[in-house]
N, C-alpha and C. Protein backbone atom coordinates (compact mmCIF):
# COMPACT_ATOMS: atom_id res chain seq x y z
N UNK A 1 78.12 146.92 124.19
CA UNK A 1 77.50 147.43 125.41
C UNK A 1 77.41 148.95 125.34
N UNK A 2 76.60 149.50 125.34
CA UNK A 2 76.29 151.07 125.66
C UNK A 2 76.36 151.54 126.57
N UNK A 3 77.44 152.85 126.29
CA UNK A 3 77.64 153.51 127.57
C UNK A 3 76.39 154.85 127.65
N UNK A 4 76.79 154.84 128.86
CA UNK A 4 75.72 155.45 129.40
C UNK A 4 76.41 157.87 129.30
N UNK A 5 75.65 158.13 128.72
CA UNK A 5 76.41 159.50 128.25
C UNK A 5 76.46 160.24 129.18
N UNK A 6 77.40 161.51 129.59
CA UNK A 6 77.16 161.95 130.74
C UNK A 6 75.73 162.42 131.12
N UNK A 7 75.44 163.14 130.46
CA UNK A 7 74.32 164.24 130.48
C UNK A 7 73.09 163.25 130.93
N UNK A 8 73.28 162.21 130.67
CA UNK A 8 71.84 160.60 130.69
C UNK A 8 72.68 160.63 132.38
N UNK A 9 73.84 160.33 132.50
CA UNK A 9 74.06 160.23 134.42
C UNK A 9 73.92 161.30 134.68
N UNK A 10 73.82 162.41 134.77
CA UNK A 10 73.77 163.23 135.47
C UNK A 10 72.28 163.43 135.79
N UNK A 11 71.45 163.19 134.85
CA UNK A 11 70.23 163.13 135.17
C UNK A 11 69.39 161.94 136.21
N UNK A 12 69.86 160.97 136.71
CA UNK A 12 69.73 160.39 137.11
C UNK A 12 70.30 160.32 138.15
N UNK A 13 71.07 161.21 138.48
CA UNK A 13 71.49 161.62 139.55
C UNK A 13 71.16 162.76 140.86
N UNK A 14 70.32 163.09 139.42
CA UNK A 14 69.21 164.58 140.23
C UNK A 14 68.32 163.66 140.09
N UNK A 15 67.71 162.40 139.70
CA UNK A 15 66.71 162.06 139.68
C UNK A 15 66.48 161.10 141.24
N UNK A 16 67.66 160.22 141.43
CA UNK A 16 67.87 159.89 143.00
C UNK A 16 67.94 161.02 143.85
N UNK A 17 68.38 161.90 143.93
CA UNK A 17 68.67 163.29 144.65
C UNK A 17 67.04 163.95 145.26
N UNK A 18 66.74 163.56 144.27
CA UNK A 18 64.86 164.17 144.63
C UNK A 18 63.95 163.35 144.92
N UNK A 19 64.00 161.62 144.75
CA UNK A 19 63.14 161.00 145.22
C UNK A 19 63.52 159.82 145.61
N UNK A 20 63.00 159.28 146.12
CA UNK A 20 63.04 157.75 146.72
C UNK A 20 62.43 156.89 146.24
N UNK A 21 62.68 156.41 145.38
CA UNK A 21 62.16 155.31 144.36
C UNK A 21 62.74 153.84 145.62
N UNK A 22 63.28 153.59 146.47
CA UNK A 22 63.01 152.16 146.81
C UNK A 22 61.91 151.61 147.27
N UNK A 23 60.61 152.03 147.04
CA UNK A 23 59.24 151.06 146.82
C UNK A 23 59.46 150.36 145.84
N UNK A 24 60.26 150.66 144.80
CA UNK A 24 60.35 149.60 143.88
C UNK A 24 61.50 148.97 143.97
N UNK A 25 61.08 147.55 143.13
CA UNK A 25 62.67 146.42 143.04
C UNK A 25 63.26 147.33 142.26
N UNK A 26 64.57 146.43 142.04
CA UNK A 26 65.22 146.86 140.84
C UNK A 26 65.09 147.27 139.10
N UNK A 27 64.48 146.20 138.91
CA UNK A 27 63.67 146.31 137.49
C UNK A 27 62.66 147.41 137.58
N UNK A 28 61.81 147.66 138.15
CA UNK A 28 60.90 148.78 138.47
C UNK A 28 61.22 149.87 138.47
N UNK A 29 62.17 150.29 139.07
CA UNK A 29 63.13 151.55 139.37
C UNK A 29 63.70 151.93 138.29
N UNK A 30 64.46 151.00 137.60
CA UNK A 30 64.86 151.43 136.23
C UNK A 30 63.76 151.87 135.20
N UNK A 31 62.52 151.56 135.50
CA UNK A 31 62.01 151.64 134.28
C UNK A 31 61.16 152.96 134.90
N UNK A 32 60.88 152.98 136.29
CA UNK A 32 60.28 154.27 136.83
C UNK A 32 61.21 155.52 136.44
N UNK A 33 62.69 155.63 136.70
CA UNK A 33 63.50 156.36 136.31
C UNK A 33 63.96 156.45 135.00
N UNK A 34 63.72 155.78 134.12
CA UNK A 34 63.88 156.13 132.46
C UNK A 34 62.48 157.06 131.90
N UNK A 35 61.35 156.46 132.69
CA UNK A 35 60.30 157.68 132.17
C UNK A 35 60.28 158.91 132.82
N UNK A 36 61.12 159.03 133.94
CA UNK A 36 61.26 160.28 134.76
C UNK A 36 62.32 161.39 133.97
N UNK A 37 63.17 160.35 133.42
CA UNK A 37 64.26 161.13 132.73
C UNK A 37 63.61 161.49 131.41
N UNK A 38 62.77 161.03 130.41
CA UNK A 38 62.32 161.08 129.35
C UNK A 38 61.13 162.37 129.39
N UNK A 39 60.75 162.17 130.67
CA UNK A 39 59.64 163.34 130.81
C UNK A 39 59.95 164.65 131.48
N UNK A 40 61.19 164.67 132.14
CA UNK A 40 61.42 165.61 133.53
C UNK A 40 60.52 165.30 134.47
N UNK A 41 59.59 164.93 134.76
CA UNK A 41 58.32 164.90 135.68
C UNK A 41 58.53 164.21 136.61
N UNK A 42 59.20 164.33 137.99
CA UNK A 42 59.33 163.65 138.94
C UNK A 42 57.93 162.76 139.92
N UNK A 43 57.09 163.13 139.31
CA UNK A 43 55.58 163.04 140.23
C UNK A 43 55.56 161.84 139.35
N UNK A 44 55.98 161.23 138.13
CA UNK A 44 55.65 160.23 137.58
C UNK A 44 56.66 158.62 138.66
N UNK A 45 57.78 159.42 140.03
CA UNK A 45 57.76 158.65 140.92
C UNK A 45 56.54 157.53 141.68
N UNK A 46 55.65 158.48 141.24
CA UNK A 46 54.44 157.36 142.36
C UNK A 46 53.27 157.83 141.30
N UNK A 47 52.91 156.34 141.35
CA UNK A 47 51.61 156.00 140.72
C UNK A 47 51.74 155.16 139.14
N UNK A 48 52.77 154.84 139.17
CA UNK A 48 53.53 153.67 138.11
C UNK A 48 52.75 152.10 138.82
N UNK A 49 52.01 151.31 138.16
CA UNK A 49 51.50 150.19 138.39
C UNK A 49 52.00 149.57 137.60
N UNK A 50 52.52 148.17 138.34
CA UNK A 50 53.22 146.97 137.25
C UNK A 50 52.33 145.71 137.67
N UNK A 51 51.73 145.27 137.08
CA UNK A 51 51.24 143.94 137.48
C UNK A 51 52.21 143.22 138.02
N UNK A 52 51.60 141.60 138.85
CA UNK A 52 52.60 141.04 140.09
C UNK A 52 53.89 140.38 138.41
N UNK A 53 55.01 140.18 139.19
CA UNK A 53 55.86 139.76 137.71
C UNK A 53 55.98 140.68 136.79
N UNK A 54 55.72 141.82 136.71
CA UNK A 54 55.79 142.36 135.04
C UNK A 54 56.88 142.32 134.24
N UNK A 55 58.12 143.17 135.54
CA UNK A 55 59.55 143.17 134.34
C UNK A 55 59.81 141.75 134.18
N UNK A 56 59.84 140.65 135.06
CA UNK A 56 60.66 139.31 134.52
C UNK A 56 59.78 139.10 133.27
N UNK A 57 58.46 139.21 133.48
CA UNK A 57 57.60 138.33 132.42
C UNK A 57 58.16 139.24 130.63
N UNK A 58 58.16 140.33 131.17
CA UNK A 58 58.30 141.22 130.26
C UNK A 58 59.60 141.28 129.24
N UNK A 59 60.85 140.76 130.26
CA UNK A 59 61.85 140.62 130.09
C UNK A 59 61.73 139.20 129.37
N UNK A 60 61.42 138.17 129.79
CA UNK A 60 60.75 136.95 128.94
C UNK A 60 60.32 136.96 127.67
N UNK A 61 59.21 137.73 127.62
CA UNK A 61 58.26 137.96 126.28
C UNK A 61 59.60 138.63 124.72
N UNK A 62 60.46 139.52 125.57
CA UNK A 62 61.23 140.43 124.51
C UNK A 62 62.73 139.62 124.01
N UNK A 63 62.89 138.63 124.91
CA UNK A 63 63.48 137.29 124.53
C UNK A 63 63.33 136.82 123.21
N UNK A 64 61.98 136.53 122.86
CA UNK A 64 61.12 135.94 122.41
C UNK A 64 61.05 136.99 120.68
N UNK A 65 61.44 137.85 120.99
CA UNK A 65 61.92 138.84 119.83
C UNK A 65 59.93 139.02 118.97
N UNK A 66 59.33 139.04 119.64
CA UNK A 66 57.68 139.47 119.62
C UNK A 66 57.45 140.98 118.29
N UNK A 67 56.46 140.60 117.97
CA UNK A 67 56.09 141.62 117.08
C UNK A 67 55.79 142.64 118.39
N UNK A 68 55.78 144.25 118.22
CA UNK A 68 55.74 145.01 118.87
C UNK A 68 54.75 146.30 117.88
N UNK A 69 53.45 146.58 118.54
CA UNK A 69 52.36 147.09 117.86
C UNK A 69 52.08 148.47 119.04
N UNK A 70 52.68 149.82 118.14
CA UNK A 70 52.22 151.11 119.14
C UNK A 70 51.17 151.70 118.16
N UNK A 71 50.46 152.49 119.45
CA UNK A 71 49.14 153.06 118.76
C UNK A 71 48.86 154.38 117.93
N UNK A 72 50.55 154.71 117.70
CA UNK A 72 50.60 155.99 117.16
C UNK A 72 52.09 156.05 116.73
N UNK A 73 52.36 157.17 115.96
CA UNK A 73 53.93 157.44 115.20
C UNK A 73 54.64 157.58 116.15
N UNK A 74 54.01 158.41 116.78
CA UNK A 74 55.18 158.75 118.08
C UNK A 74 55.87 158.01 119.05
N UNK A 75 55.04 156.80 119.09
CA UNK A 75 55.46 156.00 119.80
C UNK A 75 56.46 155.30 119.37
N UNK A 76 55.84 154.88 118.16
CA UNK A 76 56.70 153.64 117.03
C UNK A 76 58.15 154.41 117.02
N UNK A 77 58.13 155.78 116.62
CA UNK A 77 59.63 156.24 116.95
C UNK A 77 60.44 156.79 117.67
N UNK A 78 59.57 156.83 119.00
CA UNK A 78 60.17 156.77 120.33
C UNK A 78 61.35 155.51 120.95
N UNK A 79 60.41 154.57 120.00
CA UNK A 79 61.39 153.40 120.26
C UNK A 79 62.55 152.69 119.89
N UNK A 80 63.39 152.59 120.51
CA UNK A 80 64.67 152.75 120.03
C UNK A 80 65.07 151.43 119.58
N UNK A 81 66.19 150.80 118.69
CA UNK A 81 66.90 149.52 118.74
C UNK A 81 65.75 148.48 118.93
N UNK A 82 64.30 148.68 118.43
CA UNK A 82 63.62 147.68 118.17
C UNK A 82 62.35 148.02 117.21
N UNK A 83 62.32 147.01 115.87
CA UNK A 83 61.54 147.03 114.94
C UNK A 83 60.02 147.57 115.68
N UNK A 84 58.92 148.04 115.34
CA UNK A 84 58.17 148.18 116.30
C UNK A 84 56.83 149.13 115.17
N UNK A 85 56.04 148.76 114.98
CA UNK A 85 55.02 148.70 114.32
C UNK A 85 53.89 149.72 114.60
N UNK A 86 53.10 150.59 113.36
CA UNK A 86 52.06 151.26 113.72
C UNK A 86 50.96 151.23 112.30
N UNK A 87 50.12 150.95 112.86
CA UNK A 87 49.27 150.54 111.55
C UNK A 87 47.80 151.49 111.18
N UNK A 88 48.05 152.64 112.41
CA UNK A 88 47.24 153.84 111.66
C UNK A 88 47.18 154.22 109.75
N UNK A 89 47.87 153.81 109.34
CA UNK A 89 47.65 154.38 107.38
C UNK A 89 47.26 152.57 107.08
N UNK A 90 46.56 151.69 107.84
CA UNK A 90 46.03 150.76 107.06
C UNK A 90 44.78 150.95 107.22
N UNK A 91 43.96 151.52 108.24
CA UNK A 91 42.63 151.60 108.35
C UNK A 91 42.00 152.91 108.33
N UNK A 92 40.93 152.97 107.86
CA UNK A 92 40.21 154.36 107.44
C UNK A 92 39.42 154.29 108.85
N UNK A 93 39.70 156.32 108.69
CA UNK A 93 38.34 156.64 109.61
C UNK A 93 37.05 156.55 109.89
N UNK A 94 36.33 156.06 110.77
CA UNK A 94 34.69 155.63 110.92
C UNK A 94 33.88 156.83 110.42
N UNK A 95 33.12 157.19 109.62
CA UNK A 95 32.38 158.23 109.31
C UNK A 95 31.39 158.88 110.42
N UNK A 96 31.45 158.46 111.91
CA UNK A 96 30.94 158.97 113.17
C UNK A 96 32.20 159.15 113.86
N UNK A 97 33.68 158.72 113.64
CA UNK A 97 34.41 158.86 114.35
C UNK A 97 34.68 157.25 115.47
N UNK A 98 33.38 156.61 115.19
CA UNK A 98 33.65 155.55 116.44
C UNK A 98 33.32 154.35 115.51
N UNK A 99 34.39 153.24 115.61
CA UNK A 99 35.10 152.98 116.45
C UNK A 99 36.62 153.99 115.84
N UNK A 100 37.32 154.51 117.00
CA UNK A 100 38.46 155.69 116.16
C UNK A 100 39.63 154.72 115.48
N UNK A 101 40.59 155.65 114.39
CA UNK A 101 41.21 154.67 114.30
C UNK A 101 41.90 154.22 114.80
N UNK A 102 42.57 154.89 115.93
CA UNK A 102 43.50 154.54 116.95
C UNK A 102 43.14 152.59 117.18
N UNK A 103 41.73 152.64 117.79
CA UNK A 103 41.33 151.38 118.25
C UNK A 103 41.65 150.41 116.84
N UNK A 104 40.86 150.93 115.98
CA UNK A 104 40.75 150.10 114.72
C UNK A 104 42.28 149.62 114.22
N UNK A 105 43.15 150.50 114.45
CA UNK A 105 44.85 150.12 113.77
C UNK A 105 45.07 149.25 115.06
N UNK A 106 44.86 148.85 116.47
CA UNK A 106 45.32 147.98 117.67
C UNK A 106 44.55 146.84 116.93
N UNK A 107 43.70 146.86 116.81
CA UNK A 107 42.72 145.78 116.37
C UNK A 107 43.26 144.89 115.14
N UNK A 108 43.81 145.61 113.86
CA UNK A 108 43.78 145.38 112.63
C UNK A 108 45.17 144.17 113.38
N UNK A 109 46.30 145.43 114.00
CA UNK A 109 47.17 144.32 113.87
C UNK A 109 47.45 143.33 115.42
N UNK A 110 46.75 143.30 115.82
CA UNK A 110 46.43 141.55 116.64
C UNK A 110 45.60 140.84 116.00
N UNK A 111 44.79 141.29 114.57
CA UNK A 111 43.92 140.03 114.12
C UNK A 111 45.60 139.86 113.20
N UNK A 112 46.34 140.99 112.70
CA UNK A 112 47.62 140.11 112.00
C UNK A 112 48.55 139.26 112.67
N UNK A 113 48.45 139.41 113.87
CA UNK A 113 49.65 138.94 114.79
C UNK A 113 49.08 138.19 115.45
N UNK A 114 47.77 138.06 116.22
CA UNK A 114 47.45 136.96 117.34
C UNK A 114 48.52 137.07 118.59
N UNK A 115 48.33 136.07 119.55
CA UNK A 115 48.39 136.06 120.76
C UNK A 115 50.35 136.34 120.80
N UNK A 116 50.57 136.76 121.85
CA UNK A 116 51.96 136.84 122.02
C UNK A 116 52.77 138.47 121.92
N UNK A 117 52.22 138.79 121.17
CA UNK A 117 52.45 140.30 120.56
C UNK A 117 52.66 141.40 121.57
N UNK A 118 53.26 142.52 121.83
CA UNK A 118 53.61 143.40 122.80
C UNK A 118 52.39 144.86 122.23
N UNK A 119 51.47 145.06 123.05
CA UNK A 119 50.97 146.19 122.77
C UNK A 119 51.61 147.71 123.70
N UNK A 120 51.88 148.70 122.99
CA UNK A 120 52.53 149.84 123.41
C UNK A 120 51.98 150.83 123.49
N UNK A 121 50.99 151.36 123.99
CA UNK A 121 49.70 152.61 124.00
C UNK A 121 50.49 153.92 124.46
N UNK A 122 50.72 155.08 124.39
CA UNK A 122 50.86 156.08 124.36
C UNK A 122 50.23 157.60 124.00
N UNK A 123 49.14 157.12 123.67
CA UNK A 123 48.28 158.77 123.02
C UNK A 123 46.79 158.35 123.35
N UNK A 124 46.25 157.17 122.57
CA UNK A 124 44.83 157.24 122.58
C UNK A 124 44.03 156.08 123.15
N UNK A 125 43.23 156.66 124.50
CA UNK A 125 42.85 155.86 125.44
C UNK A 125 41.85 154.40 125.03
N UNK A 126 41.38 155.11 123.69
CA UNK A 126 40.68 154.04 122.65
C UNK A 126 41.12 152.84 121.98
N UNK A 127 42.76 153.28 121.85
CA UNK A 127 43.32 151.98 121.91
C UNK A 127 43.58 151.18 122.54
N UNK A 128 43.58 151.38 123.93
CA UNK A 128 43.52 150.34 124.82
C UNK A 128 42.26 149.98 125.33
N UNK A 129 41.17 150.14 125.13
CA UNK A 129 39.94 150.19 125.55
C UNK A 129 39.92 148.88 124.86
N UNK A 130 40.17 149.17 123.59
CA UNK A 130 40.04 148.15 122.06
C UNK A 130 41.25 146.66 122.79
N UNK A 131 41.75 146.96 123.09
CA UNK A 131 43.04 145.82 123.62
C UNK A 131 42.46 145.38 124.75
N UNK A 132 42.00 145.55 125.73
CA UNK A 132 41.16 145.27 126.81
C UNK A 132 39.83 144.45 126.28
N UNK A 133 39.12 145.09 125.42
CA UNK A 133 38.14 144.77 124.49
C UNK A 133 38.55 142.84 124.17
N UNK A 134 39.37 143.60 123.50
CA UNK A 134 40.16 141.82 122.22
C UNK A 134 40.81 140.63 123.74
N UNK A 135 41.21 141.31 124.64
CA UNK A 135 41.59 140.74 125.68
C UNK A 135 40.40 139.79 126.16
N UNK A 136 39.51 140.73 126.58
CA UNK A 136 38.38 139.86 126.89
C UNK A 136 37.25 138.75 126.17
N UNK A 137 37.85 138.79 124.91
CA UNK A 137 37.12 137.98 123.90
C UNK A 137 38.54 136.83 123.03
N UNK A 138 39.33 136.55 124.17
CA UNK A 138 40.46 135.81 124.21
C UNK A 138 41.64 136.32 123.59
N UNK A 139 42.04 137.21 123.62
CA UNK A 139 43.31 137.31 122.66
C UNK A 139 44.29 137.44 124.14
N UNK A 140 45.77 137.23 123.96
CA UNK A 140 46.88 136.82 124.91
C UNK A 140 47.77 137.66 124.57
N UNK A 141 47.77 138.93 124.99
CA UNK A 141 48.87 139.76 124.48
C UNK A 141 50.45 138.89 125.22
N UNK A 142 51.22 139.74 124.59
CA UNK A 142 52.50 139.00 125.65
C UNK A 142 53.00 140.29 126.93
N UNK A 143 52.31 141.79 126.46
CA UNK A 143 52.75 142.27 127.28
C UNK A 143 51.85 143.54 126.91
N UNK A 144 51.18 144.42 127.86
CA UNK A 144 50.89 145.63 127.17
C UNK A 144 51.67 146.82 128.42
N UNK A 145 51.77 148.01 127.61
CA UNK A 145 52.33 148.84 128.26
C UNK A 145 51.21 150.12 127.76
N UNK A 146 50.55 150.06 129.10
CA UNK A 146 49.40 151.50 128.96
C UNK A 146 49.81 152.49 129.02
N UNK A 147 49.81 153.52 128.55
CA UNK A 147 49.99 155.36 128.77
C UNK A 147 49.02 155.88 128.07
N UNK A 148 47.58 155.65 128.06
CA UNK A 148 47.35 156.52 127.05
C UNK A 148 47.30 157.93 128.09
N UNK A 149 46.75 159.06 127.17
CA UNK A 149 46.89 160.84 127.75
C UNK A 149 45.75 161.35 127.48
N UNK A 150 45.45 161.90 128.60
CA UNK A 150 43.54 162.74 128.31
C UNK A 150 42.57 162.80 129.36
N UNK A 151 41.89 163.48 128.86
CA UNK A 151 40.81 164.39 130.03
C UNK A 151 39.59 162.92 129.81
N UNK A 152 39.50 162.59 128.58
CA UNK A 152 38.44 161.59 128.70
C UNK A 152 39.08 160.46 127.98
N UNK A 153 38.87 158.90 129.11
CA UNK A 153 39.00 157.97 129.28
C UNK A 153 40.32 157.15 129.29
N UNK A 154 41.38 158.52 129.29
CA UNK A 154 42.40 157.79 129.47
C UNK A 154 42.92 157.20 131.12
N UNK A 155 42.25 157.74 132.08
CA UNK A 155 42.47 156.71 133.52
C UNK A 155 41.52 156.48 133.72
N UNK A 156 40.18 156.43 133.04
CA UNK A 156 39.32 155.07 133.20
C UNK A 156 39.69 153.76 132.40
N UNK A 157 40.90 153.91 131.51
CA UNK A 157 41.03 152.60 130.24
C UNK A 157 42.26 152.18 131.54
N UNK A 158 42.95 152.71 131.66
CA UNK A 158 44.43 152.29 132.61
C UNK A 158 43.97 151.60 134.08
N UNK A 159 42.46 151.85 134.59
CA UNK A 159 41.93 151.21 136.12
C UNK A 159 41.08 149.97 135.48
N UNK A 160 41.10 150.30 134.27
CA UNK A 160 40.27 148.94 133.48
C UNK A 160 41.95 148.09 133.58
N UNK A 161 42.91 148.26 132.96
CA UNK A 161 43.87 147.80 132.86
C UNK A 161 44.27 146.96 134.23
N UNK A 162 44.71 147.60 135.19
CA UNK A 162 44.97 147.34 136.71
C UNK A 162 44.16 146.52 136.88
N UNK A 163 42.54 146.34 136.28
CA UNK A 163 41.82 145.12 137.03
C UNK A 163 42.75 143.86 136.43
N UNK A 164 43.20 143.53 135.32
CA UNK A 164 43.72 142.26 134.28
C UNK A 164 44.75 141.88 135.11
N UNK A 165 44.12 140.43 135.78
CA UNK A 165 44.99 139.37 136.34
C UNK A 165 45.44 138.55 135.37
N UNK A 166 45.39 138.18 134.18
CA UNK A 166 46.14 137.53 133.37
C UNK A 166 47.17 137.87 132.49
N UNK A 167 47.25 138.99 132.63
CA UNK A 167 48.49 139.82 131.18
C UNK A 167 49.51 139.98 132.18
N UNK A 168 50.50 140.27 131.59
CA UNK A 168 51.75 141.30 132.43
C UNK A 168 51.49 142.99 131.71
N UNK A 169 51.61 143.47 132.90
CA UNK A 169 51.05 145.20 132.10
C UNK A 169 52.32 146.04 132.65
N UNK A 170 52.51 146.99 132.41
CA UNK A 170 52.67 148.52 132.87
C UNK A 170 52.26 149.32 133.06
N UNK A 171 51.36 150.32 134.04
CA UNK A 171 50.77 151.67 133.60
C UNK A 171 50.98 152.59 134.12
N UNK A 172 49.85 153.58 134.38
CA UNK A 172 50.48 154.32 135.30
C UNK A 172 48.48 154.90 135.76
N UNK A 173 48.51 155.79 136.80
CA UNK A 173 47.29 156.08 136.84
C UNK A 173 47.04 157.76 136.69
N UNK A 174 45.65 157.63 136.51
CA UNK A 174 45.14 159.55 136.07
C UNK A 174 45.55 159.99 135.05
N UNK A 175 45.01 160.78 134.42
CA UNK A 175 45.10 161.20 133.31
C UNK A 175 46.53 161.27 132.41
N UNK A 176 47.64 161.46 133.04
CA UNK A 176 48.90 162.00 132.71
C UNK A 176 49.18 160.17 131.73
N UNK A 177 50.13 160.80 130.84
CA UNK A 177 50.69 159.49 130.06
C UNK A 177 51.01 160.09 128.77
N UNK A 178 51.58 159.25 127.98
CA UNK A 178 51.94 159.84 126.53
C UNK A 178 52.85 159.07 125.60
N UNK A 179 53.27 159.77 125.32
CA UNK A 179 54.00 158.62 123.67
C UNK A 179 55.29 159.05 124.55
N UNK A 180 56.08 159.89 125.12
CA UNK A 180 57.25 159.95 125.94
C UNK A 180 57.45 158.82 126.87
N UNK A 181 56.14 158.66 127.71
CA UNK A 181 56.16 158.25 128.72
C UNK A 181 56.20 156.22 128.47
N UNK A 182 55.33 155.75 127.17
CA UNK A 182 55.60 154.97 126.66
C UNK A 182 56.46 154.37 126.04
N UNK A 183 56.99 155.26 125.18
CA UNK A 183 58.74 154.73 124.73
C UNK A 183 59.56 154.81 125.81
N UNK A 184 60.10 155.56 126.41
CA UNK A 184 60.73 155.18 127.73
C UNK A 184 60.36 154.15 128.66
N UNK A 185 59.18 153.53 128.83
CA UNK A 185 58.98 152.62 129.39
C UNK A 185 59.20 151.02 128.66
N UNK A 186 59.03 151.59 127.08
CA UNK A 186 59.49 149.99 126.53
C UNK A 186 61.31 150.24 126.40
N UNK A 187 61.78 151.46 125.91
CA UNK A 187 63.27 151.38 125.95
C UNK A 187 63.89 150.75 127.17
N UNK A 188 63.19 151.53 128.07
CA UNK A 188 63.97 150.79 129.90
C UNK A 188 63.83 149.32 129.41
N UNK A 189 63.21 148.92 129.44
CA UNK A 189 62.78 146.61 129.47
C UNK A 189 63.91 146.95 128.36
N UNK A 190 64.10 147.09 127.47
CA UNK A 190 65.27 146.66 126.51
C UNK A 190 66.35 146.92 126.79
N UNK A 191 66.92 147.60 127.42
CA UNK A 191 67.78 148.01 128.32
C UNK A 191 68.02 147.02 128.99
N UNK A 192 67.44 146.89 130.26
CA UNK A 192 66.95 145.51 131.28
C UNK A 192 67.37 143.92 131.00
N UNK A 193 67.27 143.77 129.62
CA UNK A 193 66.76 143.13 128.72
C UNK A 193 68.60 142.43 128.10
N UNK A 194 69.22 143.78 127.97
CA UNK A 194 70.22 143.66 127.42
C UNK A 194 71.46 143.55 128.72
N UNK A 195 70.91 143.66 129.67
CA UNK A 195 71.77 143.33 131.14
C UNK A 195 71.84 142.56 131.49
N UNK A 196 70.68 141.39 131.00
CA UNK A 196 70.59 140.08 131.76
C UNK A 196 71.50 139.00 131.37
């Protein structure tokens, strides 16, 4: 069992101190307050969207010990105490740039993995565009967790996200998001995960 270090409570202690996170359950809160602590950014209090169910389902899916596919390095080693995959150095760049590879490495590995798989977005809004994309032409993620970051299309890909009544998601809305904000949001569920 892992203890929790001071410097990790103390932060979370200024982190209750400054906001009121009980709009959310329990599961929510933890995972709202692990990206608060990961980012400093208290404003990342409101505007965290979880689809209806997310942590149980989520908590379910990681049971299930799921291949886990992020859309960038940073992410992949953001993440802590779980194998977790990035497949940018298998696919080459488009000679227009489109489709990017961001999308093309989400793509490559759900045609390796198929349905069930945890997608982890953190940098590029193209990769989830591409996951939304494969979504709609049947693929069954087991869980995606949106962040991508940017002036263009990263909270138009995340309100695309929020429409998906069939996945369990995470996101958050407007531009703000990142490979911080993503690994902290899959570390919290493992965490979660390891309480139950």
């Amino acid at each position: 069992m892992d203890t929790i270090h001071p410097i990790e409570k103390e932060s979370y202690q200024i982190i209750e101190s400054r906001l009121d996170l009980s709009i959310y359950d329990d599961g929510q809160r933890a995972v709202v307050a692990r990206i608060i602590h990961a980012t400093g950014d208290i404003s990342f209090g409101d505007g965290i969207a979880f689809s209806p169910n997310a942590i149980t389902e989520a908590l379910s899916v990681l049971q299930t010990m799921p291949h886990v596919i992020a859309d960038c390095q940073m992410v992949r080693s953001g993440i802590t105490k779980y194998n977790t995959e990035c497949f940018l150095d298998k696919v080459k760049a488009s000679s227009n740039g489109f489709p990017t590879r961001s999308a093309k490495a989400i793509e490559y590995g759900v045609n390796l993995y198929g349905d069930g798989c945890v997608i982890v977005i953190g940098n590029a809004p193209t990769a989830l565009f591409k996951t939304l994309d494969l979504i709609d032409k049947g693929f069954k993620p087991g869980l995606v967790l949106g962040f991508p970051v940017g002036f263009v299309g990263a909270s138009e890909s995340k309100d695309k996200l929020m429409e998906c009544n069939n996945i369990p998601y995470i996101t958050n809305s407007g531009e703000r998001g990142g490979s911080p904000v993503a690994a902290a949001c899959f570390n919290a569920l493992l965490k979660l995960g390891d309480k139950k």
